[in-house]
Structure formats: C-alpha cells, structure tokens
Protein backbone atom coordinates (compact mmCIF):
# COMPACT_ATOMS: atom_id res chain seq x y z
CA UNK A 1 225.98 -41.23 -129.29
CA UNK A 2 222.28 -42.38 -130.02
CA UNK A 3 220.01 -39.24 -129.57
CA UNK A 4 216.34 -38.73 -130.00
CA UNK A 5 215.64 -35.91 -133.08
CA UNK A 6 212.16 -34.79 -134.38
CA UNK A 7 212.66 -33.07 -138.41
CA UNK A 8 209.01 -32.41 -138.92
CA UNK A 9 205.57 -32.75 -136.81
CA UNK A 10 205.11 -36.41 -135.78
CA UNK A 11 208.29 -37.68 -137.55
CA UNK A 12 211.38 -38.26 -135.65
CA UNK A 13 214.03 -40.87 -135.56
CA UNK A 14 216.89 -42.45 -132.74
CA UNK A 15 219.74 -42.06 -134.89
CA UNK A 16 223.65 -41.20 -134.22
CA UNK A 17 224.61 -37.55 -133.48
CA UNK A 18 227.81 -36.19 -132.46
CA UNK A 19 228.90 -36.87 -129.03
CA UNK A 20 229.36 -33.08 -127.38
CA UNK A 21 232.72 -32.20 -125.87
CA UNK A 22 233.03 -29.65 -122.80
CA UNK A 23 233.91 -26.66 -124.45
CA UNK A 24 235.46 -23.35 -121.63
CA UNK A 25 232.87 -23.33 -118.80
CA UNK A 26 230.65 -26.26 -119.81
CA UNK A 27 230.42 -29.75 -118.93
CA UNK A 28 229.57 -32.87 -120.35
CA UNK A 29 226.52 -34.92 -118.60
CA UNK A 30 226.14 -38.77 -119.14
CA UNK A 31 222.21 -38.97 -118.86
CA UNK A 32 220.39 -41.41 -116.31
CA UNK A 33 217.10 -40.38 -116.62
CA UNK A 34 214.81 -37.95 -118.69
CA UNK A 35 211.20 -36.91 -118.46
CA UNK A 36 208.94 -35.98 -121.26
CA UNK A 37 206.81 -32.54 -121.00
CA UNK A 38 203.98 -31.02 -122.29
CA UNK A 39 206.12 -28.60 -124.11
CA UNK A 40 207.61 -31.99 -125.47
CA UNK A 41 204.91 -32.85 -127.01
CA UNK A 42 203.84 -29.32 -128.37
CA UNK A 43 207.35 -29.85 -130.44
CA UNK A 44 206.54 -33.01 -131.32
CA UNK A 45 203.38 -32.13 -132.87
CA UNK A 46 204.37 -29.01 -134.15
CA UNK A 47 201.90 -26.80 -131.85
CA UNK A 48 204.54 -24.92 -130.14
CA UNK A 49 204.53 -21.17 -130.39
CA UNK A 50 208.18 -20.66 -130.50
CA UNK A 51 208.19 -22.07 -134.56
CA UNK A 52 205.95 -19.03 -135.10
CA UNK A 53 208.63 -17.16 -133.44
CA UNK A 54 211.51 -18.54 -135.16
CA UNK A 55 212.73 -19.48 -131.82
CA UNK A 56 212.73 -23.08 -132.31
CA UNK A 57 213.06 -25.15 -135.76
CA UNK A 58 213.10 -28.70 -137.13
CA UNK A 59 215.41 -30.82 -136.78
CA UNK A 60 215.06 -30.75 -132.54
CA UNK A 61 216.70 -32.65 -130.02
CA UNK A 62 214.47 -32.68 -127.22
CA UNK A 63 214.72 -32.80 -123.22
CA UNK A 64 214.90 -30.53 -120.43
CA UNK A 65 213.86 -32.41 -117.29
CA UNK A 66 216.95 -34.88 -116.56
CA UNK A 67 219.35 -36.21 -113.76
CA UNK A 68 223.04 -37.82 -114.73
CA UNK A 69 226.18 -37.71 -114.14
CA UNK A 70 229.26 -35.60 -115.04
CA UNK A 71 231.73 -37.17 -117.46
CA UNK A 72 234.22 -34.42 -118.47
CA UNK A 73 234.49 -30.71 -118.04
CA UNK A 74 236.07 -27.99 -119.84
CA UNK A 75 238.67 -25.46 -119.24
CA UNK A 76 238.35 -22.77 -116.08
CA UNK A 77 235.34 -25.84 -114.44
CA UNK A 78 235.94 -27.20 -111.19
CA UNK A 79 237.20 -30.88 -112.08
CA UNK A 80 235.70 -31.99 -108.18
CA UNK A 81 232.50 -32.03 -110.40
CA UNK A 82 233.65 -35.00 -112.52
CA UNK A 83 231.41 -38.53 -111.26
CA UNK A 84 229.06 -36.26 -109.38
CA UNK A 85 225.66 -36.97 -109.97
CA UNK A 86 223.26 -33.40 -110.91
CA UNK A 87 220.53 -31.42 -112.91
CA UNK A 88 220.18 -28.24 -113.94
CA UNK A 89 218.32 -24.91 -114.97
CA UNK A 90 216.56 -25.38 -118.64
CA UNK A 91 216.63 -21.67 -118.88
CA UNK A 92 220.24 -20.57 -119.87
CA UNK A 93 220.69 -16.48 -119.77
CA UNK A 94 223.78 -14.78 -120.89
CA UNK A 95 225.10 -13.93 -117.61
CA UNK A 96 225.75 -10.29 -118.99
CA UNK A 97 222.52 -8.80 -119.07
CA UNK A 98 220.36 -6.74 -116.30
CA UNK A 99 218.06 -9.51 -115.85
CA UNK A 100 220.47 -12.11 -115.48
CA UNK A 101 222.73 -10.07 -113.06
CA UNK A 102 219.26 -9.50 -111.02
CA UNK A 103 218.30 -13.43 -110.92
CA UNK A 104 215.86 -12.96 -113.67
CA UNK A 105 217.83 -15.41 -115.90
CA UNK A 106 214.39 -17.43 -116.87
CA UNK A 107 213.20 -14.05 -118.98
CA UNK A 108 216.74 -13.12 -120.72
CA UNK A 109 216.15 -12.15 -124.38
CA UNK A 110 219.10 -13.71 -125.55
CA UNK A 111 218.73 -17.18 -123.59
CA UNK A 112 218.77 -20.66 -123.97
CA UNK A 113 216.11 -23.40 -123.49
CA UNK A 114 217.71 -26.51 -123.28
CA UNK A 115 215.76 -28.79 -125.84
CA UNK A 116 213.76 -25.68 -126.63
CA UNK A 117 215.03 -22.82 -127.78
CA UNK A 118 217.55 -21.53 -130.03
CA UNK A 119 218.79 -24.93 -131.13
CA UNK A 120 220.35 -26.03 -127.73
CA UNK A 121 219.98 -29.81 -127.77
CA UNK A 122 218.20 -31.88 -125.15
CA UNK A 123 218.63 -34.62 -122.71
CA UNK A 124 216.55 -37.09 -124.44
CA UNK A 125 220.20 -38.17 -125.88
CA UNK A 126 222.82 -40.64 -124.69
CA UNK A 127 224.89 -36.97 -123.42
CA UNK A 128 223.81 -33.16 -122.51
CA UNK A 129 226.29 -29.96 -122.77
CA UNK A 130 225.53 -27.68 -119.83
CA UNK A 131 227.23 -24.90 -118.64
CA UNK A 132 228.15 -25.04 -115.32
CA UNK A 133 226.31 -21.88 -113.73
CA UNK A 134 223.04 -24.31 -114.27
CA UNK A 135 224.70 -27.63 -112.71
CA UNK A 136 223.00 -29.01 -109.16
CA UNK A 137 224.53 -31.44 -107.19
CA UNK A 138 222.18 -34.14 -106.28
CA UNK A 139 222.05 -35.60 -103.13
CA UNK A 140 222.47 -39.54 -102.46
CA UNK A 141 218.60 -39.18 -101.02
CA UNK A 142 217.63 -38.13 -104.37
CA UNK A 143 217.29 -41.08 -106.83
CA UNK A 144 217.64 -40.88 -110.76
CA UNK A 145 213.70 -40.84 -111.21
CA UNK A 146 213.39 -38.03 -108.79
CA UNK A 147 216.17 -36.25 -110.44
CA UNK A 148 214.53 -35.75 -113.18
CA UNK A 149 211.33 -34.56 -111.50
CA UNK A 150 213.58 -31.67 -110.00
CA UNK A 151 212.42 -29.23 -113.17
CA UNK A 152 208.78 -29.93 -113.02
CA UNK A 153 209.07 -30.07 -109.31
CA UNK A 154 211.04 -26.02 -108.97
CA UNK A 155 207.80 -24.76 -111.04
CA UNK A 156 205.21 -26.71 -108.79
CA UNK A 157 207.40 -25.53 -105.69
CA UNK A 158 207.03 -21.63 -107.16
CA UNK A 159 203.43 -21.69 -107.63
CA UNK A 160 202.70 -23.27 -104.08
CA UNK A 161 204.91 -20.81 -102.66
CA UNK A 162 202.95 -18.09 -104.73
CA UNK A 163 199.89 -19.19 -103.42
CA UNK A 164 201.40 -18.68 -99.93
CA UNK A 165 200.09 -22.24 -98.91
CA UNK A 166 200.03 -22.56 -95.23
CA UNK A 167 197.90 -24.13 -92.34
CA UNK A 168 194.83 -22.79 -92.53
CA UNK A 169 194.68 -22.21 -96.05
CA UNK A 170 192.36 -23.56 -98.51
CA UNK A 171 194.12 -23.99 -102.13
CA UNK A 172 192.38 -24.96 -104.78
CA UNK A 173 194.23 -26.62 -107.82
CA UNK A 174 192.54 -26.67 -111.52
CA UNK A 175 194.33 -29.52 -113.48
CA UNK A 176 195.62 -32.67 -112.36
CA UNK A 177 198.44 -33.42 -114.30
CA UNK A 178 201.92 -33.77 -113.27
CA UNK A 179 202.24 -30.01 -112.41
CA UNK A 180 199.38 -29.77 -110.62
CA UNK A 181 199.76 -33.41 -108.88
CA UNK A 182 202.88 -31.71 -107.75
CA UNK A 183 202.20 -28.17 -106.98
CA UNK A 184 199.66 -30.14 -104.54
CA UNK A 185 201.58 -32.11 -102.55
CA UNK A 186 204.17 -29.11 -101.60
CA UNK A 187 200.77 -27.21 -100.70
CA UNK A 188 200.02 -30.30 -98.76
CA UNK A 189 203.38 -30.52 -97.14
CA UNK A 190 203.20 -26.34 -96.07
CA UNK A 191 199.94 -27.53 -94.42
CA UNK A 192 197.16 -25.95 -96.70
CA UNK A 193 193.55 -27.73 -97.06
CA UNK A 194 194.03 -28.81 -100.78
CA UNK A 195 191.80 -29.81 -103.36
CA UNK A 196 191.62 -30.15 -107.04
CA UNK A 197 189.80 -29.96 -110.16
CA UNK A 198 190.15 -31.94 -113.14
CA UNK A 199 189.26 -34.44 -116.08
CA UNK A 200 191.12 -37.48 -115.57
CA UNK A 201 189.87 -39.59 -112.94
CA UNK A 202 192.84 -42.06 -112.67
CA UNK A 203 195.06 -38.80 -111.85
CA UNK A 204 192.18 -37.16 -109.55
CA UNK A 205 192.24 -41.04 -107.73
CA UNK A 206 195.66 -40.56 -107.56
CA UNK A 207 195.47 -36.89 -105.86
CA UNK A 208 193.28 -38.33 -103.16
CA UNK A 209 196.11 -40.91 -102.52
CA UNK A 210 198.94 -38.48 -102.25
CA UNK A 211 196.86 -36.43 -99.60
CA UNK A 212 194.36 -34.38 -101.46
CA UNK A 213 191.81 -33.48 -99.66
CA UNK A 214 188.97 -33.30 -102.13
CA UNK A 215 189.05 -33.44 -105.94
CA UNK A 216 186.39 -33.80 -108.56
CA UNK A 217 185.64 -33.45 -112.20
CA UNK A 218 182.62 -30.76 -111.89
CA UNK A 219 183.39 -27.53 -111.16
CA UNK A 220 180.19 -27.23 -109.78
CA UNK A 221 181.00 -29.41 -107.28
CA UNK A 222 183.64 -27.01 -105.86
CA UNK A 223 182.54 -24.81 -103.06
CA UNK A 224 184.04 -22.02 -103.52
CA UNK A 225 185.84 -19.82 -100.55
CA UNK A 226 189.66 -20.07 -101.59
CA UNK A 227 192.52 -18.64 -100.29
CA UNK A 228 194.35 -19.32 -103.53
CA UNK A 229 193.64 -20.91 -106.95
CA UNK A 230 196.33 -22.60 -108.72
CA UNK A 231 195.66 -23.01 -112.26
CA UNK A 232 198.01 -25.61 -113.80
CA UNK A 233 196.18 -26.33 -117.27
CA UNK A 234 196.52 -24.20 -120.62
CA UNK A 235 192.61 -23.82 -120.51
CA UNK A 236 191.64 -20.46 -121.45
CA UNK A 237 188.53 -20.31 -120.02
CA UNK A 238 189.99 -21.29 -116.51
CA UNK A 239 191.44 -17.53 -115.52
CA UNK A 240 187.73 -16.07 -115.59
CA UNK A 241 186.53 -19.13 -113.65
CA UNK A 242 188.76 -19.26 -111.00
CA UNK A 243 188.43 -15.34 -110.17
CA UNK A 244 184.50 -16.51 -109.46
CA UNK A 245 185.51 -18.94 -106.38
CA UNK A 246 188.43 -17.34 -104.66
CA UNK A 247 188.22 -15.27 -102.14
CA UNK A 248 188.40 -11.53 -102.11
CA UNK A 249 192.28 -10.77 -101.13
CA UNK A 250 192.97 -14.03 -102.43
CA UNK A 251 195.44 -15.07 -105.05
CA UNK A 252 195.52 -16.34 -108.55
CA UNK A 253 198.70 -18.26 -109.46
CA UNK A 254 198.95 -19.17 -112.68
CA UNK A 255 200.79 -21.63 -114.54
CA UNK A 256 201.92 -20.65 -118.28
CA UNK A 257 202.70 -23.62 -120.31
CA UNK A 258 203.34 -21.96 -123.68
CA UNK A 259 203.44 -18.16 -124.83
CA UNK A 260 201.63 -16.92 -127.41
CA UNK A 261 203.54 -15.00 -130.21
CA UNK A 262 201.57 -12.01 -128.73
CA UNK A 263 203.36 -12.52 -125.33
C-alpha cells in the first residue's frame, strides 16, 4: 500500500510500505479520510518534544485524526465489524495498568500514539492497524470529512465541557484555529455567550459566521468579566494573560498541544 513517511525534518516521501494484517484483537481499517494536526507538523519539522524523549524517531508514518472502513479483523474480534464504517482513540494504553483500568488510558506510560508515539504508524496511509478497544462505529449522519474531525472534535468537546459552558455564561476562547473554532461552537451549542481572540482574521471572520459572538485580534479589545477562558494556542505568555480577565471563581481550561521533556 502507498503510505506517507517523513525520515528526517522536512523530507518525506509517498512510497510503498507493507500492507498491515489484523493480528489477535486488531483490525485492519481501509482509510477514507485523514486530517493533518499541529502535532503533524511539529513531526514534520522536527519540533516535536517526543524526539527529545526518544518517544518518537525518523522514519514516521503519520496520522491520527481519520474515518474508514473495516476490511479484515483478527482472531477473538467481532467479524459484525467487517464493512462498518469508524474512528478511533489515538491514545492506545495497555489495558493492564491502574490508569487504564480507571479510564485514564490517554496518560498510560506504556501507550501508544497512533502516528506519534512509539513507532505505531498513522492513517495518512492507504490502511491503519487498530485494536479494537479504540474502534467507533460511525453513524450514516456522520460523513467521511466529519469522521475525521471526531479526534479534534472529543478534545474541543472536553475543554467546553471543562469550561462548564452554559446559558448565561460568558467563554472566552484565545486562538482561532481548528481547536478553538471548534471548542467554540460546542460552547455555542451548550448556550454560552462566546467570543474569541486571535491572529488570523480569515479564521476570526469565520468564528463570527459559525455563531461567535465577538472576536478580535487585540486583546485589548476584550472586556474582560469571563466565566471561563479557553486557551487553545501553545502561546506561553497566554496562561498569565488570561488569569487577568476571568472572573474570580472562574475557570482556566487549557489546551496542551505538546509536552515539554520537563512534563
């Protein structure tokens, strides 16, 4: 199968890689779509904190936001899974541990990222291997392009829910990317007063349109008063910025994009 590998910062190829087969508890995903993250690109560059870690190294197959379809499964899976179309979690635990036995998967020491860490290969390939804890069935409502805004769209979902959005509440989100474009329309949808900070004003324009109520480019053009803050950039001047306009008894939700070998 054709698959999409990076061997060094800003060098990678589409070249012909070994086409996975389901091994005991895993299935085999044909992939529709695929998204491309900011982690992604921290790879591709060779920014990413988890080379200083030895938690990730060149060559990489990259990938963990995707939707597709289940081609073959392996001994002791279901087989009513075969044709149906899913995603699934990037964060693979061992199953074994405390955490993951507690639902704390996402921090197991000895996990898998899928396209991230510890060599497990990515979705921006013709196939994926995924064991079939992490599998979702997808509803017909949910197209391919969605699908693969599921990922993104769990963290964004978190962070609103961390923010306790509701009617009545003022949120304010710092970064309009695709996280924070996100994380505002679920704030939106649990009835909060949104509004956002950020740089770009074709994303800030497009805020407005997906119900925003107020967004800007100056922070000194925000009033102040929030409920909640929701920082979605990796600005490290943001934390001590935010805790200036929210209120007192309010909350800070933040949004970590990459961990520092310190972390």
């Amino acid at each position: 199968m054709k698959a999409f590998v990076v061997h060094a910062p800003g060098q990678s190829t589409i070249e012909e890689v070994e086409s996975p087969v389901a091994k005991p508890g895993h299935v085999v995903i044909d992939i529709a779509r695929a998204g491309v993250c900011g982690t992604d690109v921290e790879f591709f560059n060779g920014d990413m904190a988890y080379f200083q870690t030895g938690e990730a190294k060149y060559p990489m197959r990259l990938g963990h936001e995707w939707c597709g379809t289940v081609i073959s499964v392996g001994e002791g899976v279901d087989k009513n899974w075969i044709g149906k179309r899913v995603t699934g979690d990037t964060m693979l635990g061992c199953q074994k541990c405390k955490r993951c036995k507690s639902g704390l998967q996402h921090v197991c020491s000895d996990r898998f990222e899928i396209g991230i860490r510890n060599g497990w290969p990515g979705a921006l390939a013709e196939q994926l291997l995924v064991p079939e804890f992490a599998l979702y069935e997808l509803p017909d409502s949910v197209d391919d392009t969605v699908g693969a805004l599921i990922e993104p769209g769990g963290n964004s979902l978190r962070a609103a829910q961390a923010a306790h959005a509701a009617p009545g509440k003022k949120v304010l989100i710092w970064g309009s990317g695709t996280i924070g474009l996100l994380s505002a329309q679920f704030a939106i949808a649990m009835g909060a007063e949104v509004h956002m900070v950020g740089r770009n004003p074709a994303t800030l324009s497009l805020a407005r349109d997906l119900g925003v109520h107020f967004s800007t480019q100056i922070f000194e053009d925000v009033d102040g008063g929030y409920d909640a803050i929701i920082d979605a950039t990796n600005d490290s001047s943001i934390p001590a910025e935010a805790l200036a306009c929210v209120e007192p008894g309010g909350r800070l939700v933040y949004m970590v994009f990459q961990l520092s070998p310190a972390c």
